[in-house]
Structure formats: C-alpha cells, structure tokens
Protein backbone atom coordinates (compact mmCIF):
# COMPACT_ATOMS: atom_id res chain seq x y z
CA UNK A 1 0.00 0.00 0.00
CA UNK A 2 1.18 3.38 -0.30
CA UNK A 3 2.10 6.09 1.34
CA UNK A 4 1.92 10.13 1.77
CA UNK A 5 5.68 10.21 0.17
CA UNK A 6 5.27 8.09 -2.55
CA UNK A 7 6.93 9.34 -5.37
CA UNK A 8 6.67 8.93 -8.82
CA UNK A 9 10.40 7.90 -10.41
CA UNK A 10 11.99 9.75 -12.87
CA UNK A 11 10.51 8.10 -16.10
CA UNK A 12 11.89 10.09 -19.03
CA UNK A 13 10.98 8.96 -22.39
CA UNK A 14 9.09 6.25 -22.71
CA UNK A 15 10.17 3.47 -25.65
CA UNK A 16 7.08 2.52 -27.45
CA UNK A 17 6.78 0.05 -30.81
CA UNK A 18 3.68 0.04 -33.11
CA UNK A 19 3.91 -3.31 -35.26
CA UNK A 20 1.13 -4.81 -37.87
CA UNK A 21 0.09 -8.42 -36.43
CA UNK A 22 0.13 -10.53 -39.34
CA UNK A 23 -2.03 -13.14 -38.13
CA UNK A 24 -4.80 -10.62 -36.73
CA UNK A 25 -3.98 -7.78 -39.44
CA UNK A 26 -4.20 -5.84 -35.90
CA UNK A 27 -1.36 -3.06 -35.17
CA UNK A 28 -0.32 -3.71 -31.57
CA UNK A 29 1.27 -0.88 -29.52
CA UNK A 30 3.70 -1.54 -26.81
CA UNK A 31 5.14 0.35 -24.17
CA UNK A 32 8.45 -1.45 -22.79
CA UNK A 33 8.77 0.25 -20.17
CA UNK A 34 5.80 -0.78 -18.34
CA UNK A 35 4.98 -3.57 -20.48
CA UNK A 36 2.06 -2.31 -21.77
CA UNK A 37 0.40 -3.19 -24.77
CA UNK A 38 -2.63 -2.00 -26.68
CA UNK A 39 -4.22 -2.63 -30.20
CA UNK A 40 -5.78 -0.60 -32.72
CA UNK A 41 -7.45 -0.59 -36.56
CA UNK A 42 -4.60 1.51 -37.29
CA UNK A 43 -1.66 2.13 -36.20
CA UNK A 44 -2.52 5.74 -35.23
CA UNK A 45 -5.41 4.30 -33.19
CA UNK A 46 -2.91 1.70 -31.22
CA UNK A 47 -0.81 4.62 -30.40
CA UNK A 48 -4.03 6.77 -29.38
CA UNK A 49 -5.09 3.48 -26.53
CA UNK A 50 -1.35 2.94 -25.35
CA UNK A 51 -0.98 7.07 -25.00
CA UNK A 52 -4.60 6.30 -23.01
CA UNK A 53 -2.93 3.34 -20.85
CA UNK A 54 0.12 4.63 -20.32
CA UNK A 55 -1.37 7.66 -18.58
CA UNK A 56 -3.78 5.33 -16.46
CA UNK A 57 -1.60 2.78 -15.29
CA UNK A 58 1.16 5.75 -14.40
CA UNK A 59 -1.63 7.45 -12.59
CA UNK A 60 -2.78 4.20 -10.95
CA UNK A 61 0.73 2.91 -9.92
CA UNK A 62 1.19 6.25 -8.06
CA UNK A 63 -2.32 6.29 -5.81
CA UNK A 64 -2.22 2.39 -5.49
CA UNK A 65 0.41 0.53 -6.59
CA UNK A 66 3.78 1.81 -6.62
CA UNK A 67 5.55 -1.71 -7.44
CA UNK A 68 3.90 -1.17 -11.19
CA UNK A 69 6.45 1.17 -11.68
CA UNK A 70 9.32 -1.42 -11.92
CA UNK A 71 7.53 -3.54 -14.55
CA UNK A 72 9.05 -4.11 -17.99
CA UNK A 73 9.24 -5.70 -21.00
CA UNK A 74 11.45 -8.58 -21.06
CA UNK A 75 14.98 -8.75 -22.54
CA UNK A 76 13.86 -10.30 -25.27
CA UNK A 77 11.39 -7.65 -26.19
CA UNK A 78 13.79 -4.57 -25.54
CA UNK A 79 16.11 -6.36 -28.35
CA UNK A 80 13.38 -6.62 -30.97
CA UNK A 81 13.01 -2.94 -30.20
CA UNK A 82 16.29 -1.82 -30.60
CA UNK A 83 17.18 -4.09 -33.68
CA UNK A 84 13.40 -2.13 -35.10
CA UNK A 85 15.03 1.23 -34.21
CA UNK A 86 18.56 0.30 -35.57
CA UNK A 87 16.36 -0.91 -38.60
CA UNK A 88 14.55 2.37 -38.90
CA UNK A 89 17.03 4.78 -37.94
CA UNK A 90 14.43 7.35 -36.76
CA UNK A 91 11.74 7.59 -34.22
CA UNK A 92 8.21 8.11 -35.94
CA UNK A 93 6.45 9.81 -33.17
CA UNK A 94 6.74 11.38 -30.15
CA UNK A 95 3.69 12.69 -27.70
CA UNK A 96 3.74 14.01 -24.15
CA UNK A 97 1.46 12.88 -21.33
CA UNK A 98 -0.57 15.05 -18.91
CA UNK A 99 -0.44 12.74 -15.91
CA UNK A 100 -3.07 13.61 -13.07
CA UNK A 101 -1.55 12.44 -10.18
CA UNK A 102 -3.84 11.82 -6.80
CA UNK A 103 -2.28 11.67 -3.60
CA UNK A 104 -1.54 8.25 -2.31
CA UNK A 105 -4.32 6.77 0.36
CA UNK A 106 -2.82 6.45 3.71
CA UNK A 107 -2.54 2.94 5.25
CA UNK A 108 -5.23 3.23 7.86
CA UNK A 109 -8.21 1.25 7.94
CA UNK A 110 -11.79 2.37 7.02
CA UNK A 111 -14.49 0.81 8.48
CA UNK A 112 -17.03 -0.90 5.91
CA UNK A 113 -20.56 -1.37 7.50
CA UNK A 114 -22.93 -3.49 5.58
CA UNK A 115 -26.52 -3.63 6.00
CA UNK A 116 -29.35 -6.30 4.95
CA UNK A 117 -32.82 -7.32 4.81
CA UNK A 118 -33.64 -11.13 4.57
CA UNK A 119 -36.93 -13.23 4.89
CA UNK A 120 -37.84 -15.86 7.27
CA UNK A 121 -40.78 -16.59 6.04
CA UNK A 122 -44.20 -16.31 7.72
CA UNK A 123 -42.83 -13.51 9.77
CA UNK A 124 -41.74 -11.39 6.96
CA UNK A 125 -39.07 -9.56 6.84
CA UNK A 126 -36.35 -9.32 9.24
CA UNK A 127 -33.89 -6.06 9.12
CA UNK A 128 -30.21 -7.02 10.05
C-alpha cells in the first residue's frame, strides 16, 4: 500500500513500438517500459489506446500501486526494439502525457458497515 511520500520515479521517455500483427492484421502498440500493450485498426489508433494506458496505469501505480512502476518488457522484447530502431534509424512519433496524479491513500483502515434485509418466512421480513 502506499504512502503520503510516494513518489513517482523519474521516467523520461518512454520506448514505445507500433507493429502490424500478421495473423490478426491488428497493429499492436507496446510500451516497454511498463509492459504495456494495446491494439488498434490503425496504427494511429494503437498509439491513441497505449498514450490512453500509459497515462492510467502511471496514474494508478502512483495512488495504489507503486511496485507497477518497476515492470518491464522482457529482454527479449527490448532487443526486438532496438534491432526495429537500428532498422529504422528514426523515431516516428513522439507525444507528451498530462499525468493527473492523486495523492496516495494512507494505510489506515476504514471501516465498511454493511446492511441487509432477509426473509424468514411467515414472519416477513427481518432487518439485520
């Protein structure tokens, strides 16, 4: 859980691919730094829902779930990226984020009441 001085860590750029699935005819979006990945018609519409995640999950990791922010593609994956860009020899795009970041809850416990109404039967019903 997190806490009032969680921080966000110093992301920087993030590396994204956009590839054409052959077998879906899908383009597939995929942020290696988080190892996120989104799809799309288009390729400009798979960018559009990884911008969308990116900001979500980043916004999410720092209210809830600050561990998030050490996922990432594997090793693997980060090659295939770097042989693309070697490949390419320019990056295609490049967006920034507005990130709305809500304070972290504080580990202290809420109470939760709960409240029911059931049936017994000839006596109607019964409030909990």
């Amino acid at each position: 859980m997190p806490t009032a001085t969680t921080v966000v860590p110093r992301i920087g750029v993030l590396n994204c691919l956009t590839e054409r699935d052959e077998e879906t005819n899908l383009f597939i979006s995929h942020c290696l730094n988080f190892d996120l990945t989104e799809t799309g018609g288009s390729a400009d519409e798979s960018w559009q829902n990884l911008k969308a995640a990116v900001k979500q999950y980043i916004e999410h990791c720092y209210t809830f779930y600050p561990e998030g922010f050490s996922q990432s593609a594997s090793a693997d994956e980060w090659k295939h990226f770097a042989d693309v860009l070697k490949n390419c020899g320019v990056v295609s795009r490049v967006e920034e984020i507005e990130i709305e970041l809500k304070p972290p809850l504080l580990e202290k416990e809420f109470p939760v009441w709960m409240q029911g109404v059931s049936t017994d039967g000839a006596n109607g019903a019964v409030i909990q």
